[in-house]
Every structure is written in structure tokens, then in C-alpha cells.
N, C-alpha and C. Protein backbone atom coordinates (compact mmCIF):
# COMPACT_ATOMS: atom_id res chain seq x y z
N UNK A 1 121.56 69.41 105.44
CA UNK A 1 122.45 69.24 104.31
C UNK A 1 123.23 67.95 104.53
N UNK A 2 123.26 67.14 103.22
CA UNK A 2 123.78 65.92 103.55
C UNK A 2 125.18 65.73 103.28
N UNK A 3 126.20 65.51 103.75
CA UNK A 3 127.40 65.81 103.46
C UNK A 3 127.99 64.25 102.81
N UNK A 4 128.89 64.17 102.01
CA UNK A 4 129.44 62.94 101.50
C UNK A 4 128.29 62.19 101.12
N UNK A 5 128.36 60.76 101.60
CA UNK A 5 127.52 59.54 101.35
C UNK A 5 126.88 59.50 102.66
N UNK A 6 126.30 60.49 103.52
CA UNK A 6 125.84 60.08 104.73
C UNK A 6 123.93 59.97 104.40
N UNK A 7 123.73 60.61 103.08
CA UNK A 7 122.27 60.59 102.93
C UNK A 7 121.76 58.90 102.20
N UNK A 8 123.29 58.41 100.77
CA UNK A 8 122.83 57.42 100.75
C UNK A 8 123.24 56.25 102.21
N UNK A 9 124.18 56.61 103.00
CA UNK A 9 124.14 55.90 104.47
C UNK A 9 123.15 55.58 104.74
N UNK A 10 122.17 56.35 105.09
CA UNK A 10 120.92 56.79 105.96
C UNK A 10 119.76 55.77 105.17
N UNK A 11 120.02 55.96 103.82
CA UNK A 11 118.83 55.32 103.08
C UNK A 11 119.50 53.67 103.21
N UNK A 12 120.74 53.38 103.05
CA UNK A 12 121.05 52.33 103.62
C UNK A 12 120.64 51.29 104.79
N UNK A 13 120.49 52.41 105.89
CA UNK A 13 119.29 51.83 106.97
C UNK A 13 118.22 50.61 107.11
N UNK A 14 118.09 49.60 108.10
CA UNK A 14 116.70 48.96 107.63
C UNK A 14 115.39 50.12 107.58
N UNK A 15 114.20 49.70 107.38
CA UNK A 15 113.20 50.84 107.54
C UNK A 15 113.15 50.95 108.82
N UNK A 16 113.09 50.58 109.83
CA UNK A 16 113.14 51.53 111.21
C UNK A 16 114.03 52.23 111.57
N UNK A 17 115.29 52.04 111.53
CA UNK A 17 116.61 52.65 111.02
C UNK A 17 116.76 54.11 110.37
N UNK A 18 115.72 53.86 109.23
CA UNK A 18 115.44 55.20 108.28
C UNK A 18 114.44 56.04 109.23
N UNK A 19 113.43 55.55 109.25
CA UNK A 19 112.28 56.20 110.00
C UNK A 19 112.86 56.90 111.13
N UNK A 20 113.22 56.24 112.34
CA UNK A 20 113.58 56.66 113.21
C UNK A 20 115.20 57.93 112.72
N UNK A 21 116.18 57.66 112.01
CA UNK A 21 116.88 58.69 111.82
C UNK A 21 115.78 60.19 110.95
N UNK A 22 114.78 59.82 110.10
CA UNK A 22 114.43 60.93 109.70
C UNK A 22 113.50 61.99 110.78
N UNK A 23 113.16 60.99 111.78
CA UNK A 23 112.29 61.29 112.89
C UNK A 23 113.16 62.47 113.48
N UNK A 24 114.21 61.66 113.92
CA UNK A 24 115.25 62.57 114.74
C UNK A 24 115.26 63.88 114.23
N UNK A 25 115.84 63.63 112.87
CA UNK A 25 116.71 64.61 112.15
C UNK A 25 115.28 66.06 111.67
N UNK A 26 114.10 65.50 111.98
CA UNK A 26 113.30 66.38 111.63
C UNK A 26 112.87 67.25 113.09
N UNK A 27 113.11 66.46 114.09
CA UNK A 27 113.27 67.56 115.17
C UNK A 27 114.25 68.58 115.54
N UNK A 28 115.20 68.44 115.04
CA UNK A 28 116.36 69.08 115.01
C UNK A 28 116.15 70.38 113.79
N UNK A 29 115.46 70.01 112.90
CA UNK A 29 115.43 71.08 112.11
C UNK A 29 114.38 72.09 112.53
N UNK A 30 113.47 71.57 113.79
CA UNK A 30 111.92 71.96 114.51
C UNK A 30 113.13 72.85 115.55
N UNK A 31 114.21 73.19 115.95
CA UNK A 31 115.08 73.29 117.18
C UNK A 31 115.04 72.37 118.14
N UNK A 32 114.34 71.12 118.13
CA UNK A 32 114.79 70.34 119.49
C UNK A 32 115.49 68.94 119.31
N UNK A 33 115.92 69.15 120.64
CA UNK A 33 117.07 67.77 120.52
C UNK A 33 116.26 66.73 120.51
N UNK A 34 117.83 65.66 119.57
CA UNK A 34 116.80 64.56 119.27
C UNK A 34 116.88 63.51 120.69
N UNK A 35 115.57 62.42 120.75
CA UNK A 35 115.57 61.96 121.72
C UNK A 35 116.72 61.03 122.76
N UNK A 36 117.96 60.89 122.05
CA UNK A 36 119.34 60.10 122.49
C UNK A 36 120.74 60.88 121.73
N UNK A 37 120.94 61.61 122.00
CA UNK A 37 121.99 61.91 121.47
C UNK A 37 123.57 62.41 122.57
N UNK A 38 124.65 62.13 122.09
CA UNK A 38 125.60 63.24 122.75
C UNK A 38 126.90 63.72 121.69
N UNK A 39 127.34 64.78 122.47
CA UNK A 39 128.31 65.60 122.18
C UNK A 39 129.64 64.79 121.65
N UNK A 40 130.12 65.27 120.37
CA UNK A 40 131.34 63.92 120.05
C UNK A 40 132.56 65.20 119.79
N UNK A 41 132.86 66.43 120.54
CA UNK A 41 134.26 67.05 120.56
C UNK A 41 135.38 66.24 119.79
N UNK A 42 135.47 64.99 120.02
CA UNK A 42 136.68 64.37 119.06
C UNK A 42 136.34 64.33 117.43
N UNK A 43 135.23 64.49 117.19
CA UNK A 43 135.18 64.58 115.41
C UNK A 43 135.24 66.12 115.00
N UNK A 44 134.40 66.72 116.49
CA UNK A 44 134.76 68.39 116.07
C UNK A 44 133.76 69.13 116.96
N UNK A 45 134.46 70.50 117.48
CA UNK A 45 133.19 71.22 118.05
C UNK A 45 131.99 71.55 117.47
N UNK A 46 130.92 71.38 118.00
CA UNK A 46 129.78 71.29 117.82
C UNK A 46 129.15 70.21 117.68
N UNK A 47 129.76 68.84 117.43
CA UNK A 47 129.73 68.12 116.50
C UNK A 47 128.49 67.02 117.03
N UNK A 48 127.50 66.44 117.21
CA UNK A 48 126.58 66.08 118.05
C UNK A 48 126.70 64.12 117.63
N UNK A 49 125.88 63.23 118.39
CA UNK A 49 125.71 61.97 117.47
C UNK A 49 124.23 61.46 118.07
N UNK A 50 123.53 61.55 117.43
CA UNK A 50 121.96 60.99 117.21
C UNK A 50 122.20 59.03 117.66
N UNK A 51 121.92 58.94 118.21
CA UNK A 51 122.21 57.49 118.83
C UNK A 51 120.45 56.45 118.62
N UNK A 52 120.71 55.73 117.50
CA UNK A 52 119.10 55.19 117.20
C UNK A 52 119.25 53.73 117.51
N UNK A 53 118.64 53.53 118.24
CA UNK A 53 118.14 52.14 118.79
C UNK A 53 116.69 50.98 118.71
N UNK A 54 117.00 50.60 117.17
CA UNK A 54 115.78 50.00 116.40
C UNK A 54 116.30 48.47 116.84
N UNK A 55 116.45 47.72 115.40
CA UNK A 55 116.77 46.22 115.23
C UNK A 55 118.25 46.50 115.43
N UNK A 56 118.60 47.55 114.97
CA UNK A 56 120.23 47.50 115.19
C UNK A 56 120.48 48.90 115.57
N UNK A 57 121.64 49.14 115.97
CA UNK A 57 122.39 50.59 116.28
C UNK A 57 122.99 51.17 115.26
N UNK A 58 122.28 51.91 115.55
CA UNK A 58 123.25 53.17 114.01
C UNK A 58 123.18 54.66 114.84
N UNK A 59 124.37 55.34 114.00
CA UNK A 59 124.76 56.42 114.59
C UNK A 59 124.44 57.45 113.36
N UNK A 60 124.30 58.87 113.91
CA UNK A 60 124.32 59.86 112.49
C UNK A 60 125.31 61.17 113.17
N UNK A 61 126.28 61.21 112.87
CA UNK A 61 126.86 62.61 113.33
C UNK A 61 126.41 63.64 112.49
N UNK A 62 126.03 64.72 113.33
CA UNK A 62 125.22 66.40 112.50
C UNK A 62 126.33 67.40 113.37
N UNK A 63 125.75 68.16 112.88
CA UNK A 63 126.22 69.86 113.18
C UNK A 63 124.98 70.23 112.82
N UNK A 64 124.56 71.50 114.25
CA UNK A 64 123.26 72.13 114.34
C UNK A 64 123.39 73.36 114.68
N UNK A 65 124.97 74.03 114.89
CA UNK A 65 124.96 75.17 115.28
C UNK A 65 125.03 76.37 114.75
N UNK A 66 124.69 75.80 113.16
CA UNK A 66 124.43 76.96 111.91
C UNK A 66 123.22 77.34 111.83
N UNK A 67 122.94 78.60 112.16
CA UNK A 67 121.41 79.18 111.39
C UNK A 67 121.03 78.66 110.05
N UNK A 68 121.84 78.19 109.32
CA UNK A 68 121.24 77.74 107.74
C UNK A 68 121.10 76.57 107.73
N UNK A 69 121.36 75.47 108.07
CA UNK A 69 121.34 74.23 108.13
C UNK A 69 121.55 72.88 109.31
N UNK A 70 121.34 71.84 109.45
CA UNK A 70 121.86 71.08 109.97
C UNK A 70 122.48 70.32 109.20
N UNK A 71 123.64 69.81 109.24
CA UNK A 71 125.15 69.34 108.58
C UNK A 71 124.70 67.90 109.00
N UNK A 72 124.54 67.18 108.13
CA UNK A 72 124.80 65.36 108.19
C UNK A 72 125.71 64.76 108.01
N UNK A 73 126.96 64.36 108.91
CA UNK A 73 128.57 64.59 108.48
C UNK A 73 128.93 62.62 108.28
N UNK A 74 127.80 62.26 108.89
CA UNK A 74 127.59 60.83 108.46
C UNK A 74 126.74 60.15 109.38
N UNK A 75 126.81 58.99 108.73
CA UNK A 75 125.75 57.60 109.41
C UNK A 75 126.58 56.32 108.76
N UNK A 76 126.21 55.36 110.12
CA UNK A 76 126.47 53.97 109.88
C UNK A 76 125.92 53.15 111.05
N UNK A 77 126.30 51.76 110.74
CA UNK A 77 125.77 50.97 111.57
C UNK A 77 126.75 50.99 112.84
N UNK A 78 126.48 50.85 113.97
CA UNK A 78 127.18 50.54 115.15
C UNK A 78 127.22 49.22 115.49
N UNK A 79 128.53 48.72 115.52
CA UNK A 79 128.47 47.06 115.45
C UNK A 79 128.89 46.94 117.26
N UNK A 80 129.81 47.54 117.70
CA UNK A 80 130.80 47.71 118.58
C UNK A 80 130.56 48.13 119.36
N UNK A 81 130.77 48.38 120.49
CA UNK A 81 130.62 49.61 121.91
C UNK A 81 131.61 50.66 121.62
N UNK A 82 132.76 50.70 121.19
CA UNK A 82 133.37 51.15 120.69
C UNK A 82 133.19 51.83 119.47
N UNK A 83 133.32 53.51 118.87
CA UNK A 83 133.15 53.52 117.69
C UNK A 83 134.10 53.54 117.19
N UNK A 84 134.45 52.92 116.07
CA UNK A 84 135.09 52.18 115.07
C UNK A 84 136.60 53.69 115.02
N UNK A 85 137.11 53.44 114.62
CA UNK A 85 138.35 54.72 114.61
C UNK A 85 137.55 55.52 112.85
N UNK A 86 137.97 54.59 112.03
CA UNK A 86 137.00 54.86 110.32
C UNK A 86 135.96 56.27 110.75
N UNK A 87 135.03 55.48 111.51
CA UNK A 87 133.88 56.52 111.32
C UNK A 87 134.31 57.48 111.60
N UNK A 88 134.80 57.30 112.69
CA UNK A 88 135.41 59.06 113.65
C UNK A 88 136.12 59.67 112.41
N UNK A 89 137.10 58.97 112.23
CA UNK A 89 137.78 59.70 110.88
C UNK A 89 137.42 60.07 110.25
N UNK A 90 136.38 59.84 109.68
CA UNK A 90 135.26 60.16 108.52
C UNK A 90 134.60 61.25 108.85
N UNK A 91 133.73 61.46 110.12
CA UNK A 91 133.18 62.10 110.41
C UNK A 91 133.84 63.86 110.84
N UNK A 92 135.23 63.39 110.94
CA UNK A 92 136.41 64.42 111.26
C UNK A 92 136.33 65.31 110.06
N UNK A 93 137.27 64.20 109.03
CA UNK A 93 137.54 64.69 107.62
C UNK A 93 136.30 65.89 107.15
N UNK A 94 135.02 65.05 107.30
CA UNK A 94 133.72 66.09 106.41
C UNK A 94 133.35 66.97 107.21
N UNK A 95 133.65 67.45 108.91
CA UNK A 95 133.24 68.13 109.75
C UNK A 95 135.11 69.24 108.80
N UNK A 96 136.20 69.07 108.51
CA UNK A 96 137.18 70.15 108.31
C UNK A 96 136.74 70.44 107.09
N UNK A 97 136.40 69.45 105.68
CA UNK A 97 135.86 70.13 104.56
C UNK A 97 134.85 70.68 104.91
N UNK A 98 134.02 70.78 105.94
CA UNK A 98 132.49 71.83 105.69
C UNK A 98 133.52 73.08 105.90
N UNK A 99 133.94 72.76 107.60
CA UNK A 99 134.95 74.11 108.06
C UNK A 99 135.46 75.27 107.31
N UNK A 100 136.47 74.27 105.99
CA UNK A 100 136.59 74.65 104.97
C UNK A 100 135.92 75.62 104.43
N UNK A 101 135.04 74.99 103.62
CA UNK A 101 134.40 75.50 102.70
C UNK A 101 133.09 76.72 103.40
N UNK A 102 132.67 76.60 104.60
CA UNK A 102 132.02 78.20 104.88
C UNK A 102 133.22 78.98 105.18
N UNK A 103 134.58 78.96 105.47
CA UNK A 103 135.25 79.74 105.45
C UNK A 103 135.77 80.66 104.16
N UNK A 104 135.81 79.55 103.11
CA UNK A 104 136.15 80.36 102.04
C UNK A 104 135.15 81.03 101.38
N UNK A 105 133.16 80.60 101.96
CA UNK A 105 132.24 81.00 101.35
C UNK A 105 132.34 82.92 101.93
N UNK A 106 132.49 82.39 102.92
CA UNK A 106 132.91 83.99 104.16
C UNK A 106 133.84 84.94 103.34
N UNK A 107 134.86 84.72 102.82
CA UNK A 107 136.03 85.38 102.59
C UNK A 107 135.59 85.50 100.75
N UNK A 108 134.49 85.00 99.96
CA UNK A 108 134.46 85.74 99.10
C UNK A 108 135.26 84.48 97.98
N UNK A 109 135.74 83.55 98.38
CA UNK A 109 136.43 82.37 97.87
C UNK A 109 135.63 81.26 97.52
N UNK A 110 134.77 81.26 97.36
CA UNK A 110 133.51 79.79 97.06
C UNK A 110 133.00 80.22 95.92
């Protein structure tokens, strides 16, 4: 599930960029991890980052720890060694609206 603008992000991509994120993202929906990734606790528990290393660096933060879906909470280019404060933020924000919103799907409120 693509959350915000992280699907047109993704298509944003050069084509290896794309390829290689759909590559990933289709093993993950197979159950296995994708080939570079780690754990990003500061955008949110669970919260994973697919790390793709084509012509350029781009990142995709997911959530995989739902039986119904894997959560695409964003993508962008990685310019920096550093990730940018924005993304994190970003990736925060749409990781509390999902939060959100299966909570209120739970409680009968969606």
C-alpha cells in the first residue's frame, strides 16, 4: 500500500532506481528481506528502510509487520550520508496517520 506521494516518488526514480525498488518491494511481499535494508525506530517501530544503490541512492521506508499489507511510508533520493531531517519527518508523520487510521479501523471508526 502506497502511502502519500511515495508511489509517485518511486515512479520518480531513474529506471534502475524503479526496477531495483520494485525488485525489493516484491520480495517483501514473497516474506523476504530485501537485499540492503535497516531498521529506522526514529520514524517508528517497525519501521524498515530499503537502501538501493543504482546510479544514485534512494531510500524507501515500508512497514511489513501487518498481515495485510506492506506500508510504503515513502521514497526519495539520498543526496547526503546523512538523512535529511524532511524525510524522517515525513516518513514519521505517514507512519502516525497509518497508526491512526488502523486504529480507528479497529474501534469501528473508519
Amino acid at each position: 500500500m502506497w502511502l502519500g506521494s511515495s508511489l509517485e516518488d518511486v515512479k520518480g526514480f531513474p529506471e534502475d532506481g524503479r526496477r531495483s525498488a520494485g525488485y525489493q518491494l516484491r520480495r517483501l511481499q514473497e516474506g523476504l528481506e530485501p537485499n540492503d535494508w535497516k531498521a529506522m525506530p526514529g520514524v517508528g517501530p517497525g519501521v524498515q528502510e530499503i537502501r538501493l544503490h543504482t546510479t544514485t541512492e534512494h531510500r524507501v521506508f515500508y512497514v511489513a509487520r501487518f498481515a495485510e499489507a506492506v506500508y510504503v511510508l515513502h521514497a526519495f533520493e539520498k543526496k547526503a550520508q546523512k538523512t535529511p531531517k524532511r524525510d524522517l519527518e515525513l516518513g514519521q508523520r505517514r507512519y502516525r496517520d497509518l497508526m491512526e487510521a488502523r486504529r480507528k479501523e479497529r474501534h469501528g471508526k473508519g
